[in-house]
N, C-alpha and C. Protein backbone atom coordinates (compact mmCIF):
# COMPACT_ATOMS: atom_id res chain seq x y z
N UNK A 1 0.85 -1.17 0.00
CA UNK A 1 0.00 0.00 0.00
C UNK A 1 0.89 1.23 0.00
N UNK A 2 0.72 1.81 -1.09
CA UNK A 2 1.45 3.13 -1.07
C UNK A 2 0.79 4.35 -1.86
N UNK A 3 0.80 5.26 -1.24
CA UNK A 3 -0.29 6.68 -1.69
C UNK A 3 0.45 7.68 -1.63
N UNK A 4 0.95 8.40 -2.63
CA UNK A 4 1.40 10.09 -2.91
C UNK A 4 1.00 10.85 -3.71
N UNK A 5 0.75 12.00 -2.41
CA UNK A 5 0.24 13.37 -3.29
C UNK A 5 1.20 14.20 -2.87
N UNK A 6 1.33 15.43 -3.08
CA UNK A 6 2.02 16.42 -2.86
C UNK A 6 2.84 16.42 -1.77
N UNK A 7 2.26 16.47 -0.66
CA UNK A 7 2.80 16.99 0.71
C UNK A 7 2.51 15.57 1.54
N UNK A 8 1.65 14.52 0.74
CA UNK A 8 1.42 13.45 1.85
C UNK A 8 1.78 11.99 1.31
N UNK A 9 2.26 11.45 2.02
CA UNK A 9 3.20 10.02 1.56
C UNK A 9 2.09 9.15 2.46
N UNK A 10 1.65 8.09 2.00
CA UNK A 10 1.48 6.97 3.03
C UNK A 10 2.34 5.87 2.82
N UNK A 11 2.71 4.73 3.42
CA UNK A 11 3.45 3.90 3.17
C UNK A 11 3.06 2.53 3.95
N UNK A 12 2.94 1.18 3.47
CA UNK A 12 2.90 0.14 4.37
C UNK A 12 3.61 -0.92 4.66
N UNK A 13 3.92 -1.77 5.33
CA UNK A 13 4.25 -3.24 4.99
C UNK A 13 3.77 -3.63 6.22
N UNK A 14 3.28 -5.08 5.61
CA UNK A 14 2.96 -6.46 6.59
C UNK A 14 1.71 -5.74 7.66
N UNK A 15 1.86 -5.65 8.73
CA UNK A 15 1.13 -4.92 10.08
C UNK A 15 1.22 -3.70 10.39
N UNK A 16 2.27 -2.76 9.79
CA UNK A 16 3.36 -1.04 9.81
C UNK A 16 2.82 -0.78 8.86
N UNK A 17 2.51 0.76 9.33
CA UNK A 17 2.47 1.76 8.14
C UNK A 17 2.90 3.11 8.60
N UNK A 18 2.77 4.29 7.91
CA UNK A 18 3.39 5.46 8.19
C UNK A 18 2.24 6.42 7.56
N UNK A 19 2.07 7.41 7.71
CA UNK A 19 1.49 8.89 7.14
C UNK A 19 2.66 9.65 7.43
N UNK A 20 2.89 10.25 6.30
CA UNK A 20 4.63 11.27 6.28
C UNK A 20 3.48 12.81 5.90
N UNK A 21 3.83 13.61 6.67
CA UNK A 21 3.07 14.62 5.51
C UNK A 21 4.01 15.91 5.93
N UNK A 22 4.49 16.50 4.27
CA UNK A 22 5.46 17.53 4.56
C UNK A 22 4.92 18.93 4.36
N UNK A 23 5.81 19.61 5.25
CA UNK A 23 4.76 21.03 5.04
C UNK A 23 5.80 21.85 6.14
N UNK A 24 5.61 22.99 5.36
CA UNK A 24 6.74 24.02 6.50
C UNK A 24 6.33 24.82 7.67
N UNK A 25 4.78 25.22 7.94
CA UNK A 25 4.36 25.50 8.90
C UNK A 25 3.33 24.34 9.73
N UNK A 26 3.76 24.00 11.12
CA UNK A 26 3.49 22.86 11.87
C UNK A 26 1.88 23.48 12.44
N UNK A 27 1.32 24.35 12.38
CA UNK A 27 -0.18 24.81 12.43
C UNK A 27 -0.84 23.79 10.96
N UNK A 28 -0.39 24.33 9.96
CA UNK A 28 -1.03 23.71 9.28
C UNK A 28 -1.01 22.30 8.55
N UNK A 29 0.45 21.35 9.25
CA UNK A 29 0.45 20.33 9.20
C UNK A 29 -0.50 19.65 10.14
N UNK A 30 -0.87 20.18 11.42
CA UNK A 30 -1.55 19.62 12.27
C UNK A 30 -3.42 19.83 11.73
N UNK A 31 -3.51 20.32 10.97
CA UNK A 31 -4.60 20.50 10.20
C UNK A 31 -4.98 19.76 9.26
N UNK A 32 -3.51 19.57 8.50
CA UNK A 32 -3.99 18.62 7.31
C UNK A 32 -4.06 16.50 8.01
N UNK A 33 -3.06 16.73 9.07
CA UNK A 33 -3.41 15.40 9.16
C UNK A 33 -4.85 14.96 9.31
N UNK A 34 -5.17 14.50 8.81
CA UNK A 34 -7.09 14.14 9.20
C UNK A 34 -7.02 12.49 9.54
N UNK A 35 -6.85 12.56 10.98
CA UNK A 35 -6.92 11.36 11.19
C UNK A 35 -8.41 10.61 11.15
N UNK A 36 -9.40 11.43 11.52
CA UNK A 36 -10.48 10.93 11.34
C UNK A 36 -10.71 9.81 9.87
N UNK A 37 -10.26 10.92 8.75
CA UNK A 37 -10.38 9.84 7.66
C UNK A 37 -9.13 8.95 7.39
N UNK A 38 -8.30 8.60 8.38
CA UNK A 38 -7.48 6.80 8.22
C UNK A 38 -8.62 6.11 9.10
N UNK A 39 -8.85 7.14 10.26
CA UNK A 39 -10.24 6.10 10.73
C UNK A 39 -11.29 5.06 9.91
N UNK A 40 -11.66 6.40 8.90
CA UNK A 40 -12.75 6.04 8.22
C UNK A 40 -12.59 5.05 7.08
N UNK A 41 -11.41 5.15 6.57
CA UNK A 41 -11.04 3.97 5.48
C UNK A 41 -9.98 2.67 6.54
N UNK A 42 -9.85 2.79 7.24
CA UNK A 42 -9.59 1.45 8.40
C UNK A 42 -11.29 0.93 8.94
N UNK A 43 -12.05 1.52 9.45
CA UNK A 43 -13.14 1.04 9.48
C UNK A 43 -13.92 0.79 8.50
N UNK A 44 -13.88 1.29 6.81
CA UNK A 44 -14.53 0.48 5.75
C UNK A 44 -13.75 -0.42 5.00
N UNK A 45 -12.25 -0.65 5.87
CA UNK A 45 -11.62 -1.99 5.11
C UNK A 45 -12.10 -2.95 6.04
N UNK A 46 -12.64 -2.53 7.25
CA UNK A 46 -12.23 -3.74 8.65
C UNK A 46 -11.12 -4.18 9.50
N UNK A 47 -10.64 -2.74 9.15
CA UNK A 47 -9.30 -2.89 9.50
C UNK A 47 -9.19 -2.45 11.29
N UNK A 48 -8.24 -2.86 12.00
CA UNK A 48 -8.28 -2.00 13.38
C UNK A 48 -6.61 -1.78 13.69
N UNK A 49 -7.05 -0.87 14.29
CA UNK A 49 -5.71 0.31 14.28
C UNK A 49 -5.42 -0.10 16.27
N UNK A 50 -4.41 -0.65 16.72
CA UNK A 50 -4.21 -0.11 18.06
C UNK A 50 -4.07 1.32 18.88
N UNK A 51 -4.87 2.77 19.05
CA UNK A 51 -4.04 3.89 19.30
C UNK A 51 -2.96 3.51 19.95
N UNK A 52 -2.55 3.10 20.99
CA UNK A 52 -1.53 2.82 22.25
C UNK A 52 -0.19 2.31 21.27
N UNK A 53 -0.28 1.92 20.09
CA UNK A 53 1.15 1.59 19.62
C UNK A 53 1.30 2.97 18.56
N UNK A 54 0.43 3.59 18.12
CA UNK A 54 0.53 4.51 17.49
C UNK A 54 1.38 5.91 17.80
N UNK A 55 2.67 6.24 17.04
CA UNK A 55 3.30 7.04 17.58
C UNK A 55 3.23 8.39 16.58
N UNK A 56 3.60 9.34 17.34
CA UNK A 56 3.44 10.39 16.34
C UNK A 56 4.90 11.34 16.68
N UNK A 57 5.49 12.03 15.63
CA UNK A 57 6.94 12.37 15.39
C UNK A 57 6.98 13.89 14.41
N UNK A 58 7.66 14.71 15.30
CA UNK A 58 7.95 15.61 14.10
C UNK A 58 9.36 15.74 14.15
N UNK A 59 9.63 15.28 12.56
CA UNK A 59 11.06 15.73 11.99
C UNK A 59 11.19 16.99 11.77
N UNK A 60 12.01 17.84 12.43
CA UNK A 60 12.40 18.74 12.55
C UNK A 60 14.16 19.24 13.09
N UNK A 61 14.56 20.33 12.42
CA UNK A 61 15.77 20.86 13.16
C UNK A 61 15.56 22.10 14.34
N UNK A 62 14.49 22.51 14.06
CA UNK A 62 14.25 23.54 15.27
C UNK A 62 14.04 23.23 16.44
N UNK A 63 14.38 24.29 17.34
CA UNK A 63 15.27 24.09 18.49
C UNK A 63 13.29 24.13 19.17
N UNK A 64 12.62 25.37 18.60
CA UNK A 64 11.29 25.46 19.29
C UNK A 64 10.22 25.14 18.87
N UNK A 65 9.54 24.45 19.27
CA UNK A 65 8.56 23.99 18.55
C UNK A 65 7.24 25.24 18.80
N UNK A 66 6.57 25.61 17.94
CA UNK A 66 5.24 26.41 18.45
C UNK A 66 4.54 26.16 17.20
N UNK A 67 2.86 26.04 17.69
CA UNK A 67 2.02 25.77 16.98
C UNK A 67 1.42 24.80 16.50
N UNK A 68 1.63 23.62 17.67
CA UNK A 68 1.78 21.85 17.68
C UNK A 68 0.18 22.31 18.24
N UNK A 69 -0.68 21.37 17.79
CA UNK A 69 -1.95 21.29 18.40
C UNK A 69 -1.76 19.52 18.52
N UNK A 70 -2.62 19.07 19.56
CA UNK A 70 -2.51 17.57 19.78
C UNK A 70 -3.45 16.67 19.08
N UNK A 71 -3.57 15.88 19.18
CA UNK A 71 -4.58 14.92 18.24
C UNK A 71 -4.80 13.86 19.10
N UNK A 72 -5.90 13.60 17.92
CA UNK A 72 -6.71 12.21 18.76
C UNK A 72 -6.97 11.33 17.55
N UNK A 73 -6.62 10.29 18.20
CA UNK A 73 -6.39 9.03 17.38
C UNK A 73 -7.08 8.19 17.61
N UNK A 74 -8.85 7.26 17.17
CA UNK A 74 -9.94 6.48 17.91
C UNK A 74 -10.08 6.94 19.53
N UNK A 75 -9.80 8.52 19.59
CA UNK A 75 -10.18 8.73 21.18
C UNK A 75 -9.14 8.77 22.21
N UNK A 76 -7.61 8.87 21.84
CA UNK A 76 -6.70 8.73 22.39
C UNK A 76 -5.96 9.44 22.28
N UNK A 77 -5.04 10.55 22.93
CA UNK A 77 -4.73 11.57 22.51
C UNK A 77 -3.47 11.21 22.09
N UNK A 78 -2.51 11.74 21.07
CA UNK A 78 -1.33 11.43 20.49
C UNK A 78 -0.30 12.45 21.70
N UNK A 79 0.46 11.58 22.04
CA UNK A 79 1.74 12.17 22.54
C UNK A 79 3.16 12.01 21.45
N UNK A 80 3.58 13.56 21.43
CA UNK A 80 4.61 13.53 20.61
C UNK A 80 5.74 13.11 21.08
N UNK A 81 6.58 12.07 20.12
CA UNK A 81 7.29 11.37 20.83
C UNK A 81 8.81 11.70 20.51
N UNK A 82 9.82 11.57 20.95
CA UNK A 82 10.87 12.00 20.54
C UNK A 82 12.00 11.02 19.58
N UNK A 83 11.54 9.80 19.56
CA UNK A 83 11.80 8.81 18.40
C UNK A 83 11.29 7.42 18.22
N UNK A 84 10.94 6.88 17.19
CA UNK A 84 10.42 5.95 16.75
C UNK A 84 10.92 4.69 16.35
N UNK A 85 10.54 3.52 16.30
CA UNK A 85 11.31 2.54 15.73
C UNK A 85 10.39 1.94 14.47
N UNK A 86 10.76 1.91 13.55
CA UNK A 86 9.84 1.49 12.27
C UNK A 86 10.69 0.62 11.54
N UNK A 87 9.92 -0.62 11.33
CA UNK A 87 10.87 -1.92 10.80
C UNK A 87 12.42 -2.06 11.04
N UNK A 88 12.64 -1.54 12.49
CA UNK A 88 14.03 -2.01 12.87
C UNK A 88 14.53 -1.02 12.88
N UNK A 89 14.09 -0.10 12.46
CA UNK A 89 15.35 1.23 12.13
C UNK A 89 14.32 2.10 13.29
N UNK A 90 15.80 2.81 14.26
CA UNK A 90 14.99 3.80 15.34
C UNK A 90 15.38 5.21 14.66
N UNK A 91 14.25 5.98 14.31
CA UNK A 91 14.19 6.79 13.99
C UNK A 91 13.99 8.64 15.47
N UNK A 92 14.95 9.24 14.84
CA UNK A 92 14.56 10.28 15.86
C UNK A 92 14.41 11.69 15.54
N UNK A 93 13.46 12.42 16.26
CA UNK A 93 13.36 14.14 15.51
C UNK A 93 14.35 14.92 15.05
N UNK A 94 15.62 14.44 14.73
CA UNK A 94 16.59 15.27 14.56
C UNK A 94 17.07 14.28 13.25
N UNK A 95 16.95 12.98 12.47
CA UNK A 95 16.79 12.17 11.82
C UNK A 95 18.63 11.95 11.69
N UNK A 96 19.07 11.58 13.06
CA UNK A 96 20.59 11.37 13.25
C UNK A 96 20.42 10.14 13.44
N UNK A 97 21.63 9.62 12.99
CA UNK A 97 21.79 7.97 13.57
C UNK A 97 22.33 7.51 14.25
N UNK A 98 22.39 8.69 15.18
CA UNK A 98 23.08 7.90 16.85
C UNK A 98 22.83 7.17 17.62
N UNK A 99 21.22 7.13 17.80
CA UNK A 99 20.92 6.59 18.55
C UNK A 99 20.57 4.88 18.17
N UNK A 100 20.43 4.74 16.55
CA UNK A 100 20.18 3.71 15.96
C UNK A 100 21.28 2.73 16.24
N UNK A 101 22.84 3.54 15.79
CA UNK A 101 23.94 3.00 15.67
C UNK A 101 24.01 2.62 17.10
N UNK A 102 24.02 3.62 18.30
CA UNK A 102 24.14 2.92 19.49
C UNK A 102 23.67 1.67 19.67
N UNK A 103 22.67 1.41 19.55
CA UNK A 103 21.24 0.49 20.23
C UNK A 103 21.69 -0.84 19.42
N UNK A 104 22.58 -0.66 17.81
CA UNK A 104 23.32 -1.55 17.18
C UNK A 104 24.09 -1.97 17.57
N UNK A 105 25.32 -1.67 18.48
CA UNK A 105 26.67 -1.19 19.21
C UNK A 105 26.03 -2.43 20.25
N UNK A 106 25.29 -1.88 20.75
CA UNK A 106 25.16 -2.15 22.26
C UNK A 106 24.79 -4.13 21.96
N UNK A 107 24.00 -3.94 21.32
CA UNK A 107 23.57 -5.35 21.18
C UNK A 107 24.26 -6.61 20.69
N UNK A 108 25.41 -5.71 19.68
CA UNK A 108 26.16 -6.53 19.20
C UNK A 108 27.18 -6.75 20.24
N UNK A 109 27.51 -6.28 21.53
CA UNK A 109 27.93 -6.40 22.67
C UNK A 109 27.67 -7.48 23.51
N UNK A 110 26.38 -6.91 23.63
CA UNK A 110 25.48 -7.89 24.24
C UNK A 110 26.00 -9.64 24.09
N UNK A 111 26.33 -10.00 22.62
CA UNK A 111 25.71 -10.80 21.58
C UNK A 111 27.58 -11.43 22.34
N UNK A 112 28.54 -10.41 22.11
CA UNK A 112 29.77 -10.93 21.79
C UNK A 112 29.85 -11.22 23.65
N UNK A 113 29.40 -10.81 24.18
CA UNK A 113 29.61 -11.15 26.31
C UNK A 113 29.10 -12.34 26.60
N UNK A 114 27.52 -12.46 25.85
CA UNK A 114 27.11 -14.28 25.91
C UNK A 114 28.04 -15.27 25.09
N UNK A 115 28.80 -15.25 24.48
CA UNK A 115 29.41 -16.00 23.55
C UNK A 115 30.70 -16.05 24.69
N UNK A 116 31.06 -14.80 25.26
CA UNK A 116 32.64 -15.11 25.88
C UNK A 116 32.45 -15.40 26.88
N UNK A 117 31.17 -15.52 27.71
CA UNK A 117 30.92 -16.10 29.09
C UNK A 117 30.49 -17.32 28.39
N UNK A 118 30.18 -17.81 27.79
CA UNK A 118 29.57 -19.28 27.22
C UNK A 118 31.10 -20.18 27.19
N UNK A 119 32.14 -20.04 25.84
CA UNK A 119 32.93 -20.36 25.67
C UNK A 119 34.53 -19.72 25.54
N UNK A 120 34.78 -18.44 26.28
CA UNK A 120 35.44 -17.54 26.65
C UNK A 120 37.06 -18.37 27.19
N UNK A 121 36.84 -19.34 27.98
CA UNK A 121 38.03 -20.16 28.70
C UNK A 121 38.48 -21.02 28.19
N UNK A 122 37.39 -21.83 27.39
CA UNK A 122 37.66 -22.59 25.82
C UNK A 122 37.93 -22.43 24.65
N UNK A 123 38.46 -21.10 24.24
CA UNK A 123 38.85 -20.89 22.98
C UNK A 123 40.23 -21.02 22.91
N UNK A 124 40.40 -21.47 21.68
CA UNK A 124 41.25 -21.99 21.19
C UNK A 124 42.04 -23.36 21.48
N UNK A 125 43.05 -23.42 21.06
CA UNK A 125 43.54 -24.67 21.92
C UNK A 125 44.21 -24.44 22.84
N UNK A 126 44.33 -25.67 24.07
CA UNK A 126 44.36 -25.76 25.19
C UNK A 126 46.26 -26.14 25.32
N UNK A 127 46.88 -25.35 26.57
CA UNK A 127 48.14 -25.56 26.50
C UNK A 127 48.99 -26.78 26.12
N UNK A 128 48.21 -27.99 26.92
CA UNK A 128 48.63 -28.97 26.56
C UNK A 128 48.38 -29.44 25.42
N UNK A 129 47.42 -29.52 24.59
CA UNK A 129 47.15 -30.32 23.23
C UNK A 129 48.80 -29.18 22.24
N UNK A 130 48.87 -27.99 22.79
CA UNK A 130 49.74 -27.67 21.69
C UNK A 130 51.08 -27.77 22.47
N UNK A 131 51.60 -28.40 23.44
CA UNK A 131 52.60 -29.28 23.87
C UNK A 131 52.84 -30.39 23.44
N UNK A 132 51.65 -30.67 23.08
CA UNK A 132 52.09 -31.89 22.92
C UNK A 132 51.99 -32.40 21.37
N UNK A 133 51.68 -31.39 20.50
CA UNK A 133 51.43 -31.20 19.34
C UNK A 133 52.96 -30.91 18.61
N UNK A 134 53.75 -30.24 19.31
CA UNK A 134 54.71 -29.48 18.54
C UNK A 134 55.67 -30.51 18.96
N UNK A 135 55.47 -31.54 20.28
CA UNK A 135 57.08 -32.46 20.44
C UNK A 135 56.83 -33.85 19.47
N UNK A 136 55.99 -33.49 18.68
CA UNK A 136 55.90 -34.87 17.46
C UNK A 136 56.83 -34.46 16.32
């Protein structure tokens, strides 16, 4: 599922989707989102939307934000969030990849500490097998 017009991108895969909508004053981005109508074409596909996983994000470089009005999403008010994770990739309002790369960093850490507490004392070969390897 994919929809572009001008200023508004939708995008899907599998269970994820996105509404991107670009626009330089944040008054009237908060206007054009019409969440009511993803409501309305999620309720004439049969579709259901969780609000509570639903995140909402503004990419931006400015330091101040003014002119954010809040939204409601099936009755739930949207809290703006300061970064997202969308198919694996953590996305954040400043659209840097520090925090992605960290959270990469860290895990692959993670990954290499179970492996050296697992077999850490057992690597390689053992003093004696290469004693006794080299007096042949």
């Amino acid at each position: 599922m994919a929809k572009q017009t001008r200023h508004l991108n939708t995008q899907g895969f599998a269970d994820d989707g996105t509404v991107l909508i670009i626009g330089a004053f944040l008054s009237t981005l908060c206007k054009t989102l019409l969440l009511r109508g993803i409501e309305k074409w999620c309720d004439e596909r049969q579709l259901s939307v969780n609000p509570s996983k639903t995140e909402l994000i503004l990419f931006t470089r400015k330091l101040k934000i003014e002119g954010f009005q809040s939204l409601t999403f099936y009755g739930k008010t949207l809290a703006l969030s300061n970064q997202v994770k969308y198919l694996g990739v953590l996305l954040d309002s400043k659209l840097s990849w520090k925090n992605h790369v960290e959270a990469k960093c860290n895990k692959a850490l993670a990954a290499f500490y179970q492996v050296r507490r697992a077999v850490g004392t057992t690597w390689g070969a053992s003093p004696r097998w290469c004693t006794s390897y080299t007096q042949r």
